[in-house]
PDB file of N, CA and C in Angstrom:
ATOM      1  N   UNK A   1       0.843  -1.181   0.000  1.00  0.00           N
ATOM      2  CA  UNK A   1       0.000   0.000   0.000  1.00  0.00           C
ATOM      3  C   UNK A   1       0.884   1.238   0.000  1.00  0.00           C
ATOM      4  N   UNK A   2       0.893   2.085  -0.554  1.00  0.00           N
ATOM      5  CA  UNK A   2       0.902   3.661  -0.763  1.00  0.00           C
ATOM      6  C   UNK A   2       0.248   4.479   0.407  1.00  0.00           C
ATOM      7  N   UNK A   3       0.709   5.481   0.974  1.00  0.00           N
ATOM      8  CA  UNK A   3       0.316   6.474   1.820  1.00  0.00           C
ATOM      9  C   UNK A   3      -0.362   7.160   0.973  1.00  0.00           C
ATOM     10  N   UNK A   4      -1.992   7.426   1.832  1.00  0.00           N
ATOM     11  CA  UNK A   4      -2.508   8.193   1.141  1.00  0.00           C
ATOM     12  C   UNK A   4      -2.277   9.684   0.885  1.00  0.00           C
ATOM     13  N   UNK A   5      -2.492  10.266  -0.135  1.00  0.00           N
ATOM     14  CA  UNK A   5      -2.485  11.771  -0.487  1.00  0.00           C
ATOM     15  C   UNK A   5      -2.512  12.319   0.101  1.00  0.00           C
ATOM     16  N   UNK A   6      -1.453  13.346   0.538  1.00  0.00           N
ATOM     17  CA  UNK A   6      -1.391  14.680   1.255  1.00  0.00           C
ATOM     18  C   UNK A   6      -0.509  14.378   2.564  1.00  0.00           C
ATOM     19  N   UNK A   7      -0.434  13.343   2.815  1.00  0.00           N
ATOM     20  CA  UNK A   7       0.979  13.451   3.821  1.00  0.00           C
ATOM     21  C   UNK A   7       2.394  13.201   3.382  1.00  0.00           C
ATOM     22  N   UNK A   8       2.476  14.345   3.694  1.00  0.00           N
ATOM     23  CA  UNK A   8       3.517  14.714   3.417  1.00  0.00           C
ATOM     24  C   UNK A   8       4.658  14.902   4.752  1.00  0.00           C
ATOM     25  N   UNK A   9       6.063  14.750   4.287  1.00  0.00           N
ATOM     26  CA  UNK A   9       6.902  15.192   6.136  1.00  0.00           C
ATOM     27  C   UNK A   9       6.927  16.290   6.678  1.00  0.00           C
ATOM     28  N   UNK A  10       6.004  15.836   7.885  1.00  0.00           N
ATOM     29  CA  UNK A  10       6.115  17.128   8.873  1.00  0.00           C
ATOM     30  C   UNK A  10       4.846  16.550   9.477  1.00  0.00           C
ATOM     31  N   UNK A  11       4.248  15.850   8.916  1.00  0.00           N
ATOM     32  CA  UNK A  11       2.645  15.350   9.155  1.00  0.00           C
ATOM     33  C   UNK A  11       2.727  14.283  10.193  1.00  0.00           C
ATOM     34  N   UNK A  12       1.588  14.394  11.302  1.00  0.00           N
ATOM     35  CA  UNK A  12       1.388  13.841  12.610  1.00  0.00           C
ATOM     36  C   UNK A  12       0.641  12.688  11.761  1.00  0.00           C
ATOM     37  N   UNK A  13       1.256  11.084  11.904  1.00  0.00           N
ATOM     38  CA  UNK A  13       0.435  10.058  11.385  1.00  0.00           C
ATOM     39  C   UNK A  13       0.034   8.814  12.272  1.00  0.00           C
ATOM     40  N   UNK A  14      -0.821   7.987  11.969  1.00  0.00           N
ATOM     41  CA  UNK A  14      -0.468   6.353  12.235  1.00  0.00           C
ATOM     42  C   UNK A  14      -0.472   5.710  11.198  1.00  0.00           C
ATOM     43  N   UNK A  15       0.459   4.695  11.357  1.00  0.00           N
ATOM     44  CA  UNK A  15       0.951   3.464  10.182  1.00  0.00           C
ATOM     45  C   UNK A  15       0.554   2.063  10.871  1.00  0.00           C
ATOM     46  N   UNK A  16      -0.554   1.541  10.230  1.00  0.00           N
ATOM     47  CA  UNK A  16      -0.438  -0.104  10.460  1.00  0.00           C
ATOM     48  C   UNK A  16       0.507  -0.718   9.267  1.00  0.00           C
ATOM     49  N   UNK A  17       1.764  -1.668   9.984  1.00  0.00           N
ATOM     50  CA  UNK A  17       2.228  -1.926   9.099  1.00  0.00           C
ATOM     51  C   UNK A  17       2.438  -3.997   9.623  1.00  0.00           C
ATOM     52  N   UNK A  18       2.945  -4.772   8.512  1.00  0.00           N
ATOM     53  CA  UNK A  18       2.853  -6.114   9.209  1.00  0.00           C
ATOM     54  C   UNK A  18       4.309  -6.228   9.297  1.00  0.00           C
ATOM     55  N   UNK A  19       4.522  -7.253  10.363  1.00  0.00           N
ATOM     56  CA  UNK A  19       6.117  -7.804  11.348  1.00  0.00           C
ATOM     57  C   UNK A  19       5.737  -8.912  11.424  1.00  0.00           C
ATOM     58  N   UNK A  20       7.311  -9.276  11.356  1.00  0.00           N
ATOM     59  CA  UNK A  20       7.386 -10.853  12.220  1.00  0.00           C
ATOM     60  C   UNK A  20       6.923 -10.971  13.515  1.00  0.00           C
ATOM     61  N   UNK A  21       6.407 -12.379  13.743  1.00  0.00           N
ATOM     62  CA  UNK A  21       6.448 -12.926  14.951  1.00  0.00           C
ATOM     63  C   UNK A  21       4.620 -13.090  15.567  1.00  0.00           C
ATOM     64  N   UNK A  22       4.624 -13.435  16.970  1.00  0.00           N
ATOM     65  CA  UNK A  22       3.022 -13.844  16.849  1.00  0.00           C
ATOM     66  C   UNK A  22       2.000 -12.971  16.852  1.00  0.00           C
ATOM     67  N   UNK A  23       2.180 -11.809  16.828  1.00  0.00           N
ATOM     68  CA  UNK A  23       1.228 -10.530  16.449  1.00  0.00           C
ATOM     69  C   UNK A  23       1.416  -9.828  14.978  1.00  0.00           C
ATOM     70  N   UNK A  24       0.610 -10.534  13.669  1.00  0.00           N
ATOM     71  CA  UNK A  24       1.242  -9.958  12.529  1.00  0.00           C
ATOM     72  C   UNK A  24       1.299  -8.587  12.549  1.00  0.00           C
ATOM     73  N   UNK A  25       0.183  -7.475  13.304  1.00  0.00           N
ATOM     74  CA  UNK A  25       0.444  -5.997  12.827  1.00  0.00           C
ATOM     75  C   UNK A  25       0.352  -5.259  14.159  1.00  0.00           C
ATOM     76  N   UNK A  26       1.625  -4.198  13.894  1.00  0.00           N
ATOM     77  CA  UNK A  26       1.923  -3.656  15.179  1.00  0.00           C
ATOM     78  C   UNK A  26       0.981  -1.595  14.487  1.00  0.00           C
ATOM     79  N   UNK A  27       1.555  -1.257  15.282  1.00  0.00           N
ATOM     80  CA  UNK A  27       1.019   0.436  15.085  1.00  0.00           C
ATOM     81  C   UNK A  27       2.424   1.478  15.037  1.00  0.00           C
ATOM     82  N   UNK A  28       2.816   2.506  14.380  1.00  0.00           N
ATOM     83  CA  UNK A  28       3.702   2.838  14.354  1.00  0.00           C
ATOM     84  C   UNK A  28       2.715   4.866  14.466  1.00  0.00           C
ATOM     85  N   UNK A  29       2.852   5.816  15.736  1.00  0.00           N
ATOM     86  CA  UNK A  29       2.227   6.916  15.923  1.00  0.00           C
ATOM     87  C   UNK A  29       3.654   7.517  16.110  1.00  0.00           C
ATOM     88  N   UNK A  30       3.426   8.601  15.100  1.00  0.00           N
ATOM     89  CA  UNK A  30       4.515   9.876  14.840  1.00  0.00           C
ATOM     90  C   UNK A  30       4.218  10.943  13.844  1.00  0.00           C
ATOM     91  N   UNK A  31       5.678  11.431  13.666  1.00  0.00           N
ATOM     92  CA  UNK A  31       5.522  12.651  12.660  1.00  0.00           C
ATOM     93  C   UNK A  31       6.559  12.052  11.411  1.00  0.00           C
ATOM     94  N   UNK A  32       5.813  12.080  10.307  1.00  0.00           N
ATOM     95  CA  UNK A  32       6.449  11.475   8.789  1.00  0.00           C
ATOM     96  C   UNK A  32       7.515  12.055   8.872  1.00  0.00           C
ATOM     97  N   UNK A  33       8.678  11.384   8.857  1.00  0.00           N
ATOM     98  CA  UNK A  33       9.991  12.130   8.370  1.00  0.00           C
ATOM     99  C   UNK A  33      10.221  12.628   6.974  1.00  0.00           C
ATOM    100  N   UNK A  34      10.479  11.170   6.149  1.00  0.00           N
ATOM    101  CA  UNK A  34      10.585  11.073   5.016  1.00  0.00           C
ATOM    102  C   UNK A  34       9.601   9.495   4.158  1.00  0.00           C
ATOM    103  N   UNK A  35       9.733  10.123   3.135  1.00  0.00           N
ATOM    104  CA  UNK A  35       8.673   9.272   2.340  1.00  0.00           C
ATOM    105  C   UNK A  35       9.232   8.977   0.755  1.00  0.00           C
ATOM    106  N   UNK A  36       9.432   7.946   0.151  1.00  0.00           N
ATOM    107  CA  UNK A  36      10.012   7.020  -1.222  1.00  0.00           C
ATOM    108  C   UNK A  36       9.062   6.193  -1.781  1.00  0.00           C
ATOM    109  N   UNK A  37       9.562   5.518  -2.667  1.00  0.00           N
ATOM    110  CA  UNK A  37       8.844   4.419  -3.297  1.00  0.00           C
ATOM    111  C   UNK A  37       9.269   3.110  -2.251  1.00  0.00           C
ATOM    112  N   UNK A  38      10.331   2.939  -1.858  1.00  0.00           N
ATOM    113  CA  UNK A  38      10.292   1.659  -1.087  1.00  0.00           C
ATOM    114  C   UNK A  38      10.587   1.774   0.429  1.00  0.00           C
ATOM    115  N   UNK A  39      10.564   3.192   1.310  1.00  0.00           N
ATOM    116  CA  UNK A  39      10.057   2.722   2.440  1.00  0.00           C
ATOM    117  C   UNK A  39       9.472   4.528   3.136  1.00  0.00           C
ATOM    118  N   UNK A  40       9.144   4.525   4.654  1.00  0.00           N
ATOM    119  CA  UNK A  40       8.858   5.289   5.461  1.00  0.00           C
ATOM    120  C   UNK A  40       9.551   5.632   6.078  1.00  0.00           C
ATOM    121  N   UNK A  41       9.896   6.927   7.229  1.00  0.00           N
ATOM    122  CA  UNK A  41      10.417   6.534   8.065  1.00  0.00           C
ATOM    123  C   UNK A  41       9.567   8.026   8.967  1.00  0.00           C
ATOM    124  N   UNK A  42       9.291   7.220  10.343  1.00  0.00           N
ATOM    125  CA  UNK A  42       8.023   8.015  11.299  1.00  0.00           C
ATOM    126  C   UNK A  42       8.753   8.249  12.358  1.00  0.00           C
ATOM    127  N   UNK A  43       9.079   9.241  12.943  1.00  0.00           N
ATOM    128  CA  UNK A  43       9.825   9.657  14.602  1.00  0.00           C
ATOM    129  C   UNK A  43       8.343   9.544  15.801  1.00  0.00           C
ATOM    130  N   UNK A  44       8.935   8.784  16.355  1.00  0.00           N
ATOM    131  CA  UNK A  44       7.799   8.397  17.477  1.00  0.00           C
ATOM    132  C   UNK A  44       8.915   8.327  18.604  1.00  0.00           C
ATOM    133  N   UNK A  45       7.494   8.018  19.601  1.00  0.00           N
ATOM    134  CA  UNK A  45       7.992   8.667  21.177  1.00  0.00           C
ATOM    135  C   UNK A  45       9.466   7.687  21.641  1.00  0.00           C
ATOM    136  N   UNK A  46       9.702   6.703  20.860  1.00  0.00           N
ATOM    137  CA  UNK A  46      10.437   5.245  21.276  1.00  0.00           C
ATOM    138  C   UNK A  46      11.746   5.420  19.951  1.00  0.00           C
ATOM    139  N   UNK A  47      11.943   6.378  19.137  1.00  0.00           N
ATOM    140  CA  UNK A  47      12.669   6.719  18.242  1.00  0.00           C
ATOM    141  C   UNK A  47      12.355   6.571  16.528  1.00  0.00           C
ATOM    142  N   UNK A  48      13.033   6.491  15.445  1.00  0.00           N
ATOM    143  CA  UNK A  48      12.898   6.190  14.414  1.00  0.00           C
ATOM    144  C   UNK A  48      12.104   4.871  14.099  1.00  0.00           C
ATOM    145  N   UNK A  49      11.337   4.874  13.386  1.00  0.00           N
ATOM    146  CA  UNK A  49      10.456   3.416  12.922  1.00  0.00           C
ATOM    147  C   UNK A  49      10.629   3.655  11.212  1.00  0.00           C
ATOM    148  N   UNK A  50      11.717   2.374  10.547  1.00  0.00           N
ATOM    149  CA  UNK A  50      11.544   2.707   9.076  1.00  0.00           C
ATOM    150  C   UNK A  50      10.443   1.552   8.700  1.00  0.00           C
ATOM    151  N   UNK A  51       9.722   1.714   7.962  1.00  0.00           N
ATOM    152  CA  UNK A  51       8.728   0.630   7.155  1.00  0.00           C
ATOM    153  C   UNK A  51       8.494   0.462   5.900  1.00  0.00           C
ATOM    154  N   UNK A  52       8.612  -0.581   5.190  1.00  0.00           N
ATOM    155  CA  UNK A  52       8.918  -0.258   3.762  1.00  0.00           C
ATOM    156  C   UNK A  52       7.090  -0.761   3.468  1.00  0.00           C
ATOM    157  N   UNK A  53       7.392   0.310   2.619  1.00  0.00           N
ATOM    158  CA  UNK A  53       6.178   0.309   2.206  1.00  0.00           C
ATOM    159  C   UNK A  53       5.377  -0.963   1.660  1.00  0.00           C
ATOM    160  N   UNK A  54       5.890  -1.799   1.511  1.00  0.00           N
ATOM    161  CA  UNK A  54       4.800  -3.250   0.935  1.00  0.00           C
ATOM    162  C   UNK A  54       4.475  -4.047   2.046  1.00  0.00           C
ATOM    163  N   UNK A  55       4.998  -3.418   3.576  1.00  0.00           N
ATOM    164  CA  UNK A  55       4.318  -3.861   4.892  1.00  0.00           C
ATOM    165  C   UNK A  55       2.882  -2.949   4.991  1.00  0.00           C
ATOM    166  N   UNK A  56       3.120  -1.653   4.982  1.00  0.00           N
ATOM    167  CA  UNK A  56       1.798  -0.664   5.636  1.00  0.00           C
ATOM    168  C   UNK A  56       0.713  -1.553   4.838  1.00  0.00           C
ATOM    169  N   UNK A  57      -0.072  -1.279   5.902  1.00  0.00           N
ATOM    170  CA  UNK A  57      -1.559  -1.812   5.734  1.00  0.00           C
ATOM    171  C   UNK A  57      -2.757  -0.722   5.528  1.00  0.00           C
ATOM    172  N   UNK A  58      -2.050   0.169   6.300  1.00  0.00           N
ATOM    173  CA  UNK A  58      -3.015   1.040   6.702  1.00  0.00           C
ATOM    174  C   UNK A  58      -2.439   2.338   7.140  1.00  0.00           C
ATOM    175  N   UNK A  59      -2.311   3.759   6.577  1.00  0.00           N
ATOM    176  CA  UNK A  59      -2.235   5.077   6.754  1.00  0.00           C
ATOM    177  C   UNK A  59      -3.105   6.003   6.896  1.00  0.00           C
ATOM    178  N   UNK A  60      -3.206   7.172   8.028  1.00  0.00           N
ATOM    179  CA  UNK A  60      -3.581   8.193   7.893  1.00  0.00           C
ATOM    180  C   UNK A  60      -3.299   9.518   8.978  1.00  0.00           C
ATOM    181  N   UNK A  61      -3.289  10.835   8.456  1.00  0.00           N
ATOM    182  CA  UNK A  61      -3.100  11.693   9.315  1.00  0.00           C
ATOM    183  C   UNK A  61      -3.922  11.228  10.831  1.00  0.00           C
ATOM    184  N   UNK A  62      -3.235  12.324  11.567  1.00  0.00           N
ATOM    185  CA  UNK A  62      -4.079  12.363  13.217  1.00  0.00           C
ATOM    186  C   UNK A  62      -3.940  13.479  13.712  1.00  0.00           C
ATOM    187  N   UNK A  63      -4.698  13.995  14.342  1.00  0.00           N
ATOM    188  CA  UNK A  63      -4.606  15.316  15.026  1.00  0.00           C
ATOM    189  C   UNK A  63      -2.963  15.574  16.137  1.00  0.00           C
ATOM    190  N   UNK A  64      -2.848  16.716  16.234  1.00  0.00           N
ATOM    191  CA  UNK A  64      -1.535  16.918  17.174  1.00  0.00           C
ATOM    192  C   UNK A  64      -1.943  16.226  19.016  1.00  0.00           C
ATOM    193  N   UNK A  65      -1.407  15.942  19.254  1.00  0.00           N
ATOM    194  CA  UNK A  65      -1.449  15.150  20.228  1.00  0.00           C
ATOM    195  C   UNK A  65      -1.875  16.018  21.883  1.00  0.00           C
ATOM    196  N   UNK A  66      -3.197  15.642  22.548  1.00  0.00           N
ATOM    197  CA  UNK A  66      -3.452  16.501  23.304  1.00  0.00           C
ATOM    198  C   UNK A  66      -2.660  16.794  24.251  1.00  0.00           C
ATOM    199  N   UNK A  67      -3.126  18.156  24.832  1.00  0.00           N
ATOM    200  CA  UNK A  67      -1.833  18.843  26.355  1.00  0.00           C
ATOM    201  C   UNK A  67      -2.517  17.640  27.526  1.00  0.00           C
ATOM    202  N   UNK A  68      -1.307  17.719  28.369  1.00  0.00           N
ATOM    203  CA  UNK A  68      -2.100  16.778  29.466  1.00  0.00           C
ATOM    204  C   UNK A  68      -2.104  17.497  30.244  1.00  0.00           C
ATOM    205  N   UNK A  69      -3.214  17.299  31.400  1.00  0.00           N
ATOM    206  CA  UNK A  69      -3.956  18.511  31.967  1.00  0.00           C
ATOM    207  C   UNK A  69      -2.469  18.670  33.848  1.00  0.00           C
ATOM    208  N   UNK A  70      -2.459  19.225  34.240  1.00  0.00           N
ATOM    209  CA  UNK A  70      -2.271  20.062  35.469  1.00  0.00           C
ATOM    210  C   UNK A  70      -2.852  18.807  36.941  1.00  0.00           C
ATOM    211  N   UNK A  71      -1.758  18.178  37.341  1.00  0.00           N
ATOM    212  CA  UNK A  71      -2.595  17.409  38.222  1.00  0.00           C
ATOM    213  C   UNK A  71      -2.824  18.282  39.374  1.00  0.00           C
ATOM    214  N   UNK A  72      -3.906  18.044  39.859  1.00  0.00           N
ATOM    215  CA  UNK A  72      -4.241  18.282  40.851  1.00  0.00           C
ATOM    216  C   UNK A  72      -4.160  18.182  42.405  1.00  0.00           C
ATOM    217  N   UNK A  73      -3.809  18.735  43.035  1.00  0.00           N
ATOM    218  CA  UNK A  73      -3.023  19.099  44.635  1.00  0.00           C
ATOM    219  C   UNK A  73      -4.038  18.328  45.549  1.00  0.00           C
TER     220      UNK A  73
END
């Protein structure tokens, strides 16, 4: 699969993409770095995630990520 239209790098995304092992598809939440014909690569909270594109399953933007609130005393 192809990322759909309009994300472009700089863009807040999620990527379902498939991996080895006993959970075929994991989630990859970040900001698009860069984008090719044969892979991704998304900066998330845990570092760089590259994915070549004939894993993603599933792309799309997401809103900027909410403030967390002020705990309370």
């Amino acid at each position: 699969m192809t990322l759909p239209e309009g994300l472009e790098p700089g863009s807040r995304i999620v990527v379902r993409y498939r991996i080895d092992g006993p959970l075929p598809l994991t989630d990859a939440l970040g900001v698009l770095l860069s984008k090719d014909a044969e892979s991704i690569s998304v900066q998330t909270k845990r570092g760089v995630v590259v994915i070549r594109s004939s894993d993603i399953v599933a792309a799309k933007a997401v809103p900027a990520a909410a403030r967390r609130r002020a705990q309370r005393a």
